[in-house]
N, C-alpha and C. Protein backbone atom coordinates (compact mmCIF):
# COMPACT_ATOMS: atom_id res chain seq x y z
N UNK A 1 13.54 6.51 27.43
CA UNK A 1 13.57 5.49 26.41
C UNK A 1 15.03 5.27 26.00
N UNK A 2 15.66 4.04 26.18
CA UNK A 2 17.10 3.93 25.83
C UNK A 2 17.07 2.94 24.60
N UNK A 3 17.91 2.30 24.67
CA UNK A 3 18.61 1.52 23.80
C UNK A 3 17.78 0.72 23.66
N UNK A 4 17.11 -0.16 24.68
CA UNK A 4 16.29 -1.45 24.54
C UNK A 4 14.70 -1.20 24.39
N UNK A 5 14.49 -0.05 24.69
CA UNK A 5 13.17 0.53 23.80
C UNK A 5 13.28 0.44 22.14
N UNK A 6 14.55 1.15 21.60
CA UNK A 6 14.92 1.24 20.40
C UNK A 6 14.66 -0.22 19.63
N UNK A 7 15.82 -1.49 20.52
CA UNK A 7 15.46 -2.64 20.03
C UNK A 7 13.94 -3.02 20.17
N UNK A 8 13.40 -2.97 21.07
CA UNK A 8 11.86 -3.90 20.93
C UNK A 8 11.02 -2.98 19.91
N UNK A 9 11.39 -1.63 19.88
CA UNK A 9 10.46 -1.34 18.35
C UNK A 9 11.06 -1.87 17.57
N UNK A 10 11.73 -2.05 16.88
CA UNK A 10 12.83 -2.82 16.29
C UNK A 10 12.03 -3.86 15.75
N UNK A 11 12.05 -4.82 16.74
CA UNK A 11 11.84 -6.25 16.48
C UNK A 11 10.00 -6.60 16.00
N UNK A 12 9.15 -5.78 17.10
CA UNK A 12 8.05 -5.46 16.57
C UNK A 12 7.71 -4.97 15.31
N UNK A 13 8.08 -3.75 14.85
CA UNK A 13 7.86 -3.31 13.21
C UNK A 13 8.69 -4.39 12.47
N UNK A 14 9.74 -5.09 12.49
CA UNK A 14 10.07 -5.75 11.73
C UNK A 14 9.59 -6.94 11.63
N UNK A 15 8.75 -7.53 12.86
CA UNK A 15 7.64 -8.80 12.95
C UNK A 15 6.68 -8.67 12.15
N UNK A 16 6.02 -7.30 12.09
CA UNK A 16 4.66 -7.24 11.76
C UNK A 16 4.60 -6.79 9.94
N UNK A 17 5.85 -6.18 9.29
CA UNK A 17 5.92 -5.42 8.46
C UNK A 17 6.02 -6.50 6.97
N UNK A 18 6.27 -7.55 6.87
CA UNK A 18 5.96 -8.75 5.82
C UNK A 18 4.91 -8.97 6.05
N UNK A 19 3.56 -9.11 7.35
CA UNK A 19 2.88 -10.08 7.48
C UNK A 19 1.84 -8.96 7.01
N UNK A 20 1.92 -7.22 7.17
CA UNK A 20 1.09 -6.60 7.31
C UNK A 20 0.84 -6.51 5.50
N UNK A 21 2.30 -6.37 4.45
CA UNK A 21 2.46 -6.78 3.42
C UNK A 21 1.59 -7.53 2.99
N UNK A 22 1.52 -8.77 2.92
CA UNK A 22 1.57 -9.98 2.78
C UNK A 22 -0.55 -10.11 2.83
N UNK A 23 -0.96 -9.67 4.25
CA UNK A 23 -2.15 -10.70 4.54
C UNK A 23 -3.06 -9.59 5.04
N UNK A 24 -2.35 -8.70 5.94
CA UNK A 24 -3.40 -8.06 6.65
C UNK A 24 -3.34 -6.32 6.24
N UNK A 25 -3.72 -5.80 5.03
CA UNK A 25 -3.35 -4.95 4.58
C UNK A 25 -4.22 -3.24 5.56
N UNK A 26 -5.04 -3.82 5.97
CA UNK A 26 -5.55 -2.67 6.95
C UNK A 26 -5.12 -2.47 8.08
N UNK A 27 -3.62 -3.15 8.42
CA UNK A 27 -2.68 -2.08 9.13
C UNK A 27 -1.59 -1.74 8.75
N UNK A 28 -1.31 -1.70 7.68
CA UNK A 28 0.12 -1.47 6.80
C UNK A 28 0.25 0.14 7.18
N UNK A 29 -0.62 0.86 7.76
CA UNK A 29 0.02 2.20 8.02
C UNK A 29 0.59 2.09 9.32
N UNK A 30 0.06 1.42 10.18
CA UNK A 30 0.80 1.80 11.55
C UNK A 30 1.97 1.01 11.84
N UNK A 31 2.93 -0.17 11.18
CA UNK A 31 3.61 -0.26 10.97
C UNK A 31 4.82 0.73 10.50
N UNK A 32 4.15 1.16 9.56
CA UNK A 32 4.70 2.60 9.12
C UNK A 32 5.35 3.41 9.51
N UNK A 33 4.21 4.36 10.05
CA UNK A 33 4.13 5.41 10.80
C UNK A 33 5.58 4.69 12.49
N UNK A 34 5.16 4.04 12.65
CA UNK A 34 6.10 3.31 13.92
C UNK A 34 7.62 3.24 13.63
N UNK A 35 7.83 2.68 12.17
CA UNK A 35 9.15 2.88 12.06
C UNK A 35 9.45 4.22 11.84
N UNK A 36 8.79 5.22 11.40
CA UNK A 36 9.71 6.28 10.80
C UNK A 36 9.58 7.28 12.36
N UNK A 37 9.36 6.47 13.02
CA UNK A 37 10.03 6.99 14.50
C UNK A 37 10.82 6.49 15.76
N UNK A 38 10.85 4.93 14.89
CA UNK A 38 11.88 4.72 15.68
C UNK A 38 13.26 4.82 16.04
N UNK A 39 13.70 5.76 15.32
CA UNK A 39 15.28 6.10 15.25
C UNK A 39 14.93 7.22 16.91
N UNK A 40 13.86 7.92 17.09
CA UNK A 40 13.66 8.39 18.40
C UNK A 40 12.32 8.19 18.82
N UNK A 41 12.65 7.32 19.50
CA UNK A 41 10.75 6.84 20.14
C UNK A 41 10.88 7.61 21.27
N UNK A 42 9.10 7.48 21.83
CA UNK A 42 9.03 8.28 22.93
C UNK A 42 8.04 7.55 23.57
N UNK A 43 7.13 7.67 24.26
CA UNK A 43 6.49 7.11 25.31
C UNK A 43 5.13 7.14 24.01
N UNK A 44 4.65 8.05 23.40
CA UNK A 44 3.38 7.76 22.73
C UNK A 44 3.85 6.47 21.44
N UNK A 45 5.24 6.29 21.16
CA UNK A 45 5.67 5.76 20.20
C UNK A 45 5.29 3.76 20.62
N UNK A 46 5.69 3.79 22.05
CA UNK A 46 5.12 2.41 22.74
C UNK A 46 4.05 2.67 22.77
N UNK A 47 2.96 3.36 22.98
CA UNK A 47 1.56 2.83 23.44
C UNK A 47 1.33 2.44 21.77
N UNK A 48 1.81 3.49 20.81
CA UNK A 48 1.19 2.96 19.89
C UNK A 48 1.67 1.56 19.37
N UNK A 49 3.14 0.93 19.57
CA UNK A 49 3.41 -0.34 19.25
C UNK A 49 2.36 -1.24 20.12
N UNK A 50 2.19 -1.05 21.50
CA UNK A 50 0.90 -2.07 22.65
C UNK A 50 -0.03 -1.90 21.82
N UNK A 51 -0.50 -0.78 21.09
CA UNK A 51 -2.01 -0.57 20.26
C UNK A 51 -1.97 -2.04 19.01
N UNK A 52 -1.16 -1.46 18.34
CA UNK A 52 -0.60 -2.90 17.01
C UNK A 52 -0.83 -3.97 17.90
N UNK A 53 0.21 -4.58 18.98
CA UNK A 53 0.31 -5.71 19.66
C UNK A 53 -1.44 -5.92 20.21
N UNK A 54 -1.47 -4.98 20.48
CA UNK A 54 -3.26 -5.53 21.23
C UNK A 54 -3.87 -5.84 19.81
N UNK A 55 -3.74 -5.24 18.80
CA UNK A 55 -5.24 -5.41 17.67
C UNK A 55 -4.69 -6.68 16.93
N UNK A 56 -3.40 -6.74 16.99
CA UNK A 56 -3.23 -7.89 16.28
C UNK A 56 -3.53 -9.94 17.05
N UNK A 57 -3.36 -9.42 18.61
CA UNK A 57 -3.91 -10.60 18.92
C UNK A 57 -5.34 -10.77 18.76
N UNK A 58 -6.31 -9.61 18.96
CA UNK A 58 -7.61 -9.60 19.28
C UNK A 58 -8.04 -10.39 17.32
N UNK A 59 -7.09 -10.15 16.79
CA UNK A 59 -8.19 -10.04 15.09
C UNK A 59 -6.67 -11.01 14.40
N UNK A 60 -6.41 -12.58 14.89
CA UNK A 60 -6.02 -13.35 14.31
C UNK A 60 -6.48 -14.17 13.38
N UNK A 61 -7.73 -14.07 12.69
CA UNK A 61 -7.71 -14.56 11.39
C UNK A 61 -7.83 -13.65 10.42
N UNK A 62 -6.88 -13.54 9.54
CA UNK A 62 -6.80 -12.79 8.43
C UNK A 62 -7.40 -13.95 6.97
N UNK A 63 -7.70 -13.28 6.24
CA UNK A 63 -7.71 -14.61 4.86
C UNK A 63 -8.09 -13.15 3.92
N UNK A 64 -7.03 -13.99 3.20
CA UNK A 64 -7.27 -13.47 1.48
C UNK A 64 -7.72 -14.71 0.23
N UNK A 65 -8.57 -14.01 -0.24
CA UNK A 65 -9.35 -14.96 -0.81
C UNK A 65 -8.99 -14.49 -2.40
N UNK A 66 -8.97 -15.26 -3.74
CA UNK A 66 -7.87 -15.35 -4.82
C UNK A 66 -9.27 -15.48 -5.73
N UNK A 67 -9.87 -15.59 -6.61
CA UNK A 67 -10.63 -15.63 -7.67
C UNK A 67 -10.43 -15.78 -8.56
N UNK A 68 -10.53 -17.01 -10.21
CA UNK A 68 -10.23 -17.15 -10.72
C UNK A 68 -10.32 -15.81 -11.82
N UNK A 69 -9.65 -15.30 -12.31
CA UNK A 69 -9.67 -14.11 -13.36
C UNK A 69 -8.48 -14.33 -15.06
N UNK A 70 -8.92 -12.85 -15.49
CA UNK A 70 -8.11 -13.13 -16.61
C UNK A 70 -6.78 -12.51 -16.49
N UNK A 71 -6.20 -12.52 -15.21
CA UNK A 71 -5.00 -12.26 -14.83
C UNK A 71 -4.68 -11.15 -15.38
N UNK A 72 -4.96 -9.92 -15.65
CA UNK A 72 -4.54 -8.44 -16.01
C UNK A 72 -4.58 -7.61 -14.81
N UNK A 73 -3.56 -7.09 -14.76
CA UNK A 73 -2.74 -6.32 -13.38
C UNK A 73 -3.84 -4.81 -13.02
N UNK A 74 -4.22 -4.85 -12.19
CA UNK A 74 -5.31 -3.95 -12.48
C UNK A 74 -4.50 -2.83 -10.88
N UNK A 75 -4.61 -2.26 -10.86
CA UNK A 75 -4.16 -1.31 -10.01
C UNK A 75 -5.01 0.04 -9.03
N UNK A 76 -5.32 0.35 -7.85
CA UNK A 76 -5.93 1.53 -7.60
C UNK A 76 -5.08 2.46 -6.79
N UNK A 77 -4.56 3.36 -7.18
CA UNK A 77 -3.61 4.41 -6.44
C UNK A 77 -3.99 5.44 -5.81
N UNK A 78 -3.91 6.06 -4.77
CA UNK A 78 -4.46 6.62 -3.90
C UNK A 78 -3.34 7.09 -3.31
N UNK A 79 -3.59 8.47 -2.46
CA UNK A 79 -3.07 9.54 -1.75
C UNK A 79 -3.84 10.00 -0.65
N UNK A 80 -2.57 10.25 0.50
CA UNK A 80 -3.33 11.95 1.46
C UNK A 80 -2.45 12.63 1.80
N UNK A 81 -3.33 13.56 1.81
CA UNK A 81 -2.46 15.00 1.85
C UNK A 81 -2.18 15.37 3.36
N UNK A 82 -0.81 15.77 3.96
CA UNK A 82 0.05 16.18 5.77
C UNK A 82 -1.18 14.56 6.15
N UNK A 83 -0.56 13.73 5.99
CA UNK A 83 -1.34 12.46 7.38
C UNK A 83 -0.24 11.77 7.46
N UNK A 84 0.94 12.32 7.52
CA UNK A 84 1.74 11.59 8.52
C UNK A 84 2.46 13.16 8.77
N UNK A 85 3.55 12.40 10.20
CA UNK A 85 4.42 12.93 10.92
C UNK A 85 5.09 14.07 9.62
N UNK A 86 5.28 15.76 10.77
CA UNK A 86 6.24 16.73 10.02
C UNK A 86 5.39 16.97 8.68
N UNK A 87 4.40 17.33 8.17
CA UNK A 87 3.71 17.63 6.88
C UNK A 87 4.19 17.13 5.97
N UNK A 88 4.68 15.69 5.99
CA UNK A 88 4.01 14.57 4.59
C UNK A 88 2.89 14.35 4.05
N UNK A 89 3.16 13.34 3.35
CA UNK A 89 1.81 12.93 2.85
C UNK A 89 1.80 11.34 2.42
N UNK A 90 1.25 10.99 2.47
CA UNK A 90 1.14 8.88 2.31
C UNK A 90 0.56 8.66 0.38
N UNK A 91 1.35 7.89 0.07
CA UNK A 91 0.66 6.97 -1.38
C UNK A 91 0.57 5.38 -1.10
N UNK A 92 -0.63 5.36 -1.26
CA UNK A 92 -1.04 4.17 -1.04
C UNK A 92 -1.45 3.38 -2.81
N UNK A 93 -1.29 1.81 -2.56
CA UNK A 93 -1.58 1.48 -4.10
C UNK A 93 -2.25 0.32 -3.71
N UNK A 94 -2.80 -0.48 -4.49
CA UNK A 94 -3.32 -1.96 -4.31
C UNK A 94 -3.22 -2.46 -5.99
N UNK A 95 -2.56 -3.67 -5.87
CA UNK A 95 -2.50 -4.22 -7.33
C UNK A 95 -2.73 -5.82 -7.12
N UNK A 96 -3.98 -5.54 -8.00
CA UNK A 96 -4.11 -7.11 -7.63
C UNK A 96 -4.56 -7.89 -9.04
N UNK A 97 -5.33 -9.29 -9.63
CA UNK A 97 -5.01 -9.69 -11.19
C UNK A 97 -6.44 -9.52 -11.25
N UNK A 98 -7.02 -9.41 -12.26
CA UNK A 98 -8.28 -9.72 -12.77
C UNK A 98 -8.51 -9.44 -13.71
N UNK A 99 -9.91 -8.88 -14.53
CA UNK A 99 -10.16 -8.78 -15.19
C UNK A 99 -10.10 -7.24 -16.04
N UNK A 100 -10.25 -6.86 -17.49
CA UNK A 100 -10.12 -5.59 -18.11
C UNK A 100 -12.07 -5.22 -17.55
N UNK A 101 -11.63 -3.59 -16.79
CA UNK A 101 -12.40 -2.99 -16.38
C UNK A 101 -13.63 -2.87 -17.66
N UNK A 102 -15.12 -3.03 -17.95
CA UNK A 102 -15.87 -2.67 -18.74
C UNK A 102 -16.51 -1.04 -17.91
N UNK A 103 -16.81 -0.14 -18.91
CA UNK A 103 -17.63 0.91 -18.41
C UNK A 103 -18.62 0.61 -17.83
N UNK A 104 -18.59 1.43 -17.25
CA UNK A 104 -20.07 1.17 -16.36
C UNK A 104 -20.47 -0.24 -15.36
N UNK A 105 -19.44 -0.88 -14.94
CA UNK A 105 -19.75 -2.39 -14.76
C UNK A 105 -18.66 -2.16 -13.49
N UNK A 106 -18.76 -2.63 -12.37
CA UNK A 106 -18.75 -2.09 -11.19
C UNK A 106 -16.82 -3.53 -11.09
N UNK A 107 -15.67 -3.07 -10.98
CA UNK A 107 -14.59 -3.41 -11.11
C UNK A 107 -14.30 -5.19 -10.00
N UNK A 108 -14.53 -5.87 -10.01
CA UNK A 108 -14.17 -7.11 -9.25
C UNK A 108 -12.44 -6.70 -8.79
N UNK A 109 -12.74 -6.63 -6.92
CA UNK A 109 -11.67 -6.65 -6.49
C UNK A 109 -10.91 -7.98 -6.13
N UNK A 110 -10.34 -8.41 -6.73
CA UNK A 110 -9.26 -9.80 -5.97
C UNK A 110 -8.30 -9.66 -4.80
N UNK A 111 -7.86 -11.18 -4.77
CA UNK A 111 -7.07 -10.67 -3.63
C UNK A 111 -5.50 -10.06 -3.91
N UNK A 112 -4.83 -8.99 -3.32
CA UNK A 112 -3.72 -8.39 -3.57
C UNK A 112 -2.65 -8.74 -3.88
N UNK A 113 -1.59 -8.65 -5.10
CA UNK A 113 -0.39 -9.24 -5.00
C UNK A 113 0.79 -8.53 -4.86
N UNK A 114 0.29 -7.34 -4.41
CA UNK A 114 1.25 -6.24 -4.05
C UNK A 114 0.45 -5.09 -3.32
N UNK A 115 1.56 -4.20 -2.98
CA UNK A 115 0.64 -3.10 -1.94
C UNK A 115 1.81 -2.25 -1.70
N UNK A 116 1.48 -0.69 -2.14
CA UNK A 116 2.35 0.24 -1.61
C UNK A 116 1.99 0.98 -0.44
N UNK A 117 2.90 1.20 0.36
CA UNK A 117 2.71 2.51 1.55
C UNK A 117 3.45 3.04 1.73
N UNK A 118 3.82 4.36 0.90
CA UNK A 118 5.28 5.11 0.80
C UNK A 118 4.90 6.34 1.52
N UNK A 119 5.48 7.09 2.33
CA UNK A 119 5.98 8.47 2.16
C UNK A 119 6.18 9.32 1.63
N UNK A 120 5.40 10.17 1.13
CA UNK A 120 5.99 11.14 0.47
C UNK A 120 6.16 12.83 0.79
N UNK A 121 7.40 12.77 0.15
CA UNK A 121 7.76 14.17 1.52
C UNK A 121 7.43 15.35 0.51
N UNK A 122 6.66 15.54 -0.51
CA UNK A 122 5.94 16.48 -1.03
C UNK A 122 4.89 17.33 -0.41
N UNK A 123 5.42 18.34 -0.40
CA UNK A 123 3.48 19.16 0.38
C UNK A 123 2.75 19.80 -0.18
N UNK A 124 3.24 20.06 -1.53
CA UNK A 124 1.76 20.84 -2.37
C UNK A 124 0.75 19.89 -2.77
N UNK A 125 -0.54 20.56 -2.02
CA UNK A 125 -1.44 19.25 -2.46
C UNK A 125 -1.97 18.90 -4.11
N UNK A 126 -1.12 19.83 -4.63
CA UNK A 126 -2.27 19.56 -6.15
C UNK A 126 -1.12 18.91 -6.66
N UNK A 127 0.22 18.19 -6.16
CA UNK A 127 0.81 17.08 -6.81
C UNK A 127 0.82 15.72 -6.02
N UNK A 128 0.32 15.71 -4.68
CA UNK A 128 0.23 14.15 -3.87
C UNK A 128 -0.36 13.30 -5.04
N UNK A 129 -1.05 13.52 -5.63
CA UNK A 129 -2.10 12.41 -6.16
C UNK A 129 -1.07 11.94 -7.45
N UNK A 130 -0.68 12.81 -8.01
CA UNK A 130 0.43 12.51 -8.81
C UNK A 130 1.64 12.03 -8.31
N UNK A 131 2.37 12.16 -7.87
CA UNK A 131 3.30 11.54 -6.58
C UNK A 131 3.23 10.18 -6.49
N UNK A 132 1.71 10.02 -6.02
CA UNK A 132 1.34 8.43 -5.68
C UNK A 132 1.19 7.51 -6.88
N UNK A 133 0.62 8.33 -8.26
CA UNK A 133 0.61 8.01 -9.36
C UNK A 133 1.73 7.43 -9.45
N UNK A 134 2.34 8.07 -9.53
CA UNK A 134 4.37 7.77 -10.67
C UNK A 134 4.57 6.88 -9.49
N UNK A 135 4.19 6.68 -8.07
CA UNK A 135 5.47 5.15 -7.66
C UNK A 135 4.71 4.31 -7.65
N UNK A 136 2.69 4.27 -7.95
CA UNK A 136 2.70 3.33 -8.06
C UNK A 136 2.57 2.92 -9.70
N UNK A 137 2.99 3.47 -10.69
CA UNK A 137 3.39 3.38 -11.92
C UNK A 137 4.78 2.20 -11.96
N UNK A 138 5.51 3.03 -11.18
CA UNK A 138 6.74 2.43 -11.58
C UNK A 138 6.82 1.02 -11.14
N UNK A 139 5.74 1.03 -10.12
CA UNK A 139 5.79 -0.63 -9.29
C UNK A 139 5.18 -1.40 -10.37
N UNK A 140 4.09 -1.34 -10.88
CA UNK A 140 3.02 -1.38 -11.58
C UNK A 140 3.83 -2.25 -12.79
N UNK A 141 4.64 -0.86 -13.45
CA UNK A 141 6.18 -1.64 -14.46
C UNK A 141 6.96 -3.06 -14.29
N UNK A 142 6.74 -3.08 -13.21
CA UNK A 142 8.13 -4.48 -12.57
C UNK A 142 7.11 -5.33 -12.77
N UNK A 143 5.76 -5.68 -12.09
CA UNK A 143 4.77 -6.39 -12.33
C UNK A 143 4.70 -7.25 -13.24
N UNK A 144 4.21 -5.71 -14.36
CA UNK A 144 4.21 -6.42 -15.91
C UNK A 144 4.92 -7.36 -16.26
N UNK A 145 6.61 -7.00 -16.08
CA UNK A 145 7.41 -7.37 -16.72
C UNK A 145 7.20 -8.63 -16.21
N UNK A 146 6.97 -8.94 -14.68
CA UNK A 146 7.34 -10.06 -14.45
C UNK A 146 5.98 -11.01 -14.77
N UNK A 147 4.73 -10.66 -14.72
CA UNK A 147 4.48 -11.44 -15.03
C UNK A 147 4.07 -11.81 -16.94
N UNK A 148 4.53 -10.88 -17.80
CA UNK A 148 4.76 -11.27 -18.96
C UNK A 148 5.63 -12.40 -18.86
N UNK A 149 6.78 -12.15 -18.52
CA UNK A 149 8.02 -13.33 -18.09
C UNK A 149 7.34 -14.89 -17.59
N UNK A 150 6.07 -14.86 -16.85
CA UNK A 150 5.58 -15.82 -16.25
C UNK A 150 4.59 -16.44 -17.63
N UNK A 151 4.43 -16.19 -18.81
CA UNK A 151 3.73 -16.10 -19.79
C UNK A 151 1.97 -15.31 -20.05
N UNK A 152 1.84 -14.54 -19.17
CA UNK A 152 0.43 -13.84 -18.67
C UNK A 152 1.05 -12.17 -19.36
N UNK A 153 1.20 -12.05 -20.59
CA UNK A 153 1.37 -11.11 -21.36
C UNK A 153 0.13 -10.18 -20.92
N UNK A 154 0.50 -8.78 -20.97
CA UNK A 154 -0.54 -7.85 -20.83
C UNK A 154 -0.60 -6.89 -21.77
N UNK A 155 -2.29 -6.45 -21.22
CA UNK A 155 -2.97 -5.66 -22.07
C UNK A 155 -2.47 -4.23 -21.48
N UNK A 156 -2.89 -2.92 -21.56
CA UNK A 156 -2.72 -1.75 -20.82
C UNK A 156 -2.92 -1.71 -19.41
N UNK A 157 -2.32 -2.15 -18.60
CA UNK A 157 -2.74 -1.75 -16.84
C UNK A 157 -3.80 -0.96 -17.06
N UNK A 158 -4.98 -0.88 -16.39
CA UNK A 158 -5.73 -0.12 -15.86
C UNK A 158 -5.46 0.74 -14.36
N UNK A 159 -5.73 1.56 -14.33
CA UNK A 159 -5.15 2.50 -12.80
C UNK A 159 -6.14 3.61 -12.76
N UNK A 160 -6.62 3.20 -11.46
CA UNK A 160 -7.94 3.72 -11.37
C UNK A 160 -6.94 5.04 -10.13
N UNK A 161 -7.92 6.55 -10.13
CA UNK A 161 -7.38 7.17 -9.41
C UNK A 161 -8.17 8.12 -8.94
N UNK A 162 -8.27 8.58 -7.91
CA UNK A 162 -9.72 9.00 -7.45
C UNK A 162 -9.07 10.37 -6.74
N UNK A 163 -9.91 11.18 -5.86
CA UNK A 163 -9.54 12.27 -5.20
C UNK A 163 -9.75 13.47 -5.89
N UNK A 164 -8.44 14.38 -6.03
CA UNK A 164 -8.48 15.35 -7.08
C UNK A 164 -8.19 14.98 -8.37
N UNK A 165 -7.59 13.89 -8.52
CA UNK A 165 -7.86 13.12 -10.24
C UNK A 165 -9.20 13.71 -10.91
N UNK A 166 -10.22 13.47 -10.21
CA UNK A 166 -11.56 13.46 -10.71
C UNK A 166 -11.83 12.31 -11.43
N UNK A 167 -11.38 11.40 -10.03
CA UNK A 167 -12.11 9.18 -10.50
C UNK A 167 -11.66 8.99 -12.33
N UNK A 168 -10.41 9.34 -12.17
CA UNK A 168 -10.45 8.84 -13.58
C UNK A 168 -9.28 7.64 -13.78
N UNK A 169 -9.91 6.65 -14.77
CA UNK A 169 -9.28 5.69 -15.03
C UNK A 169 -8.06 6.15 -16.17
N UNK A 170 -6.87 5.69 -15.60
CA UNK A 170 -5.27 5.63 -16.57
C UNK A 170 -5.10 3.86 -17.41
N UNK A 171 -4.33 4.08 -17.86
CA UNK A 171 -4.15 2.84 -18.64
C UNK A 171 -2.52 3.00 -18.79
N UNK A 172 -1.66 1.69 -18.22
CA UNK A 172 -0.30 2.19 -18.17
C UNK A 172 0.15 0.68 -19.46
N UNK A 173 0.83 1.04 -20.34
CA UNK A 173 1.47 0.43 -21.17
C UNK A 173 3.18 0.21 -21.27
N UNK A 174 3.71 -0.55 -21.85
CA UNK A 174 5.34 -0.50 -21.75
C UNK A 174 5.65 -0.46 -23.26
């Protein structure tokens, strides 16, 4: 694998990595996972870019669908524990607008206006979930701000968090 292996992962993760953002959020890991090896790819590092390239021609219509709501930033943060490369661990988030969660009343998902897939190079498992908490907190923050700024003032974020949390709902305020 030389130089021009290096570039065509390159150009691939950087093709796919707005759009995976953006529209098609159930491959935002293997994007991922692809770059944080391309500084040294290897032969499993291409099959898995042909894998992306094959699933993404086979499954060209994506659609995200938008629902009218009461625009409150609602958030679900999520973790796993060693699932990536060298014993990491992944935080995943989804933030999308709708409505203030009622008890017992089953949460309306919209479509996404953000999405984390970080790394995190923590390995005790009884802090991943927290980990994933605080960045997607801090994302969560910029949100607000901006869309207070847009005039869609908010109530407490809701942040739902599941795993070893024990499914419990947070409420993030500024």
């Amino acid at each position: 694998m030389g130089k021009e292996g290096e570039k065509y992962i390159r150009q691939v993760v950087g093709s796919f990595l707005y759009y995976t953002r953006a529209m098609d959020l159930t491959i935002l890991t293997a994007p991922s996972d692809i770059a944080s090896e391309q500084s040294k790819p290897t032969e499993k590092t291409i099959k898995r870019v042909e894998q992306l390239l094959h699933y993404m021609h086979t499954n060209p219509n994506v659609l995200i669908r938008f629902c009218a709501s009461d625009m409150i930033l609602n958030l679900h943060s999520n973790a796993s524990y060693l699932s990536t490369a060298r014993g990491r661990s992944r935080a995943g988030g989804h933030f999308f607008l709708g409505s203030m969660p009622k008890n017992g009343e089953p949460n309306f998902l919209n479509g996404n206006i953000a999405v984390t897939c970080a790394i995190i190079k923590i390995v005790a498992a009884s802090v991943v979930e927290l980990g994933a908490l605080f960045i997607n907190a801090k994302e969560a923050n910029i949100i607000r701000i901006i869309l207070s700024e847009l005039s869609h003032p908010q109530s407490p974020t809701p942040i739902h968090v599941d795993n070893t949390m024990g499914n419990q709902d947070i409420r993030l305020s500024t």
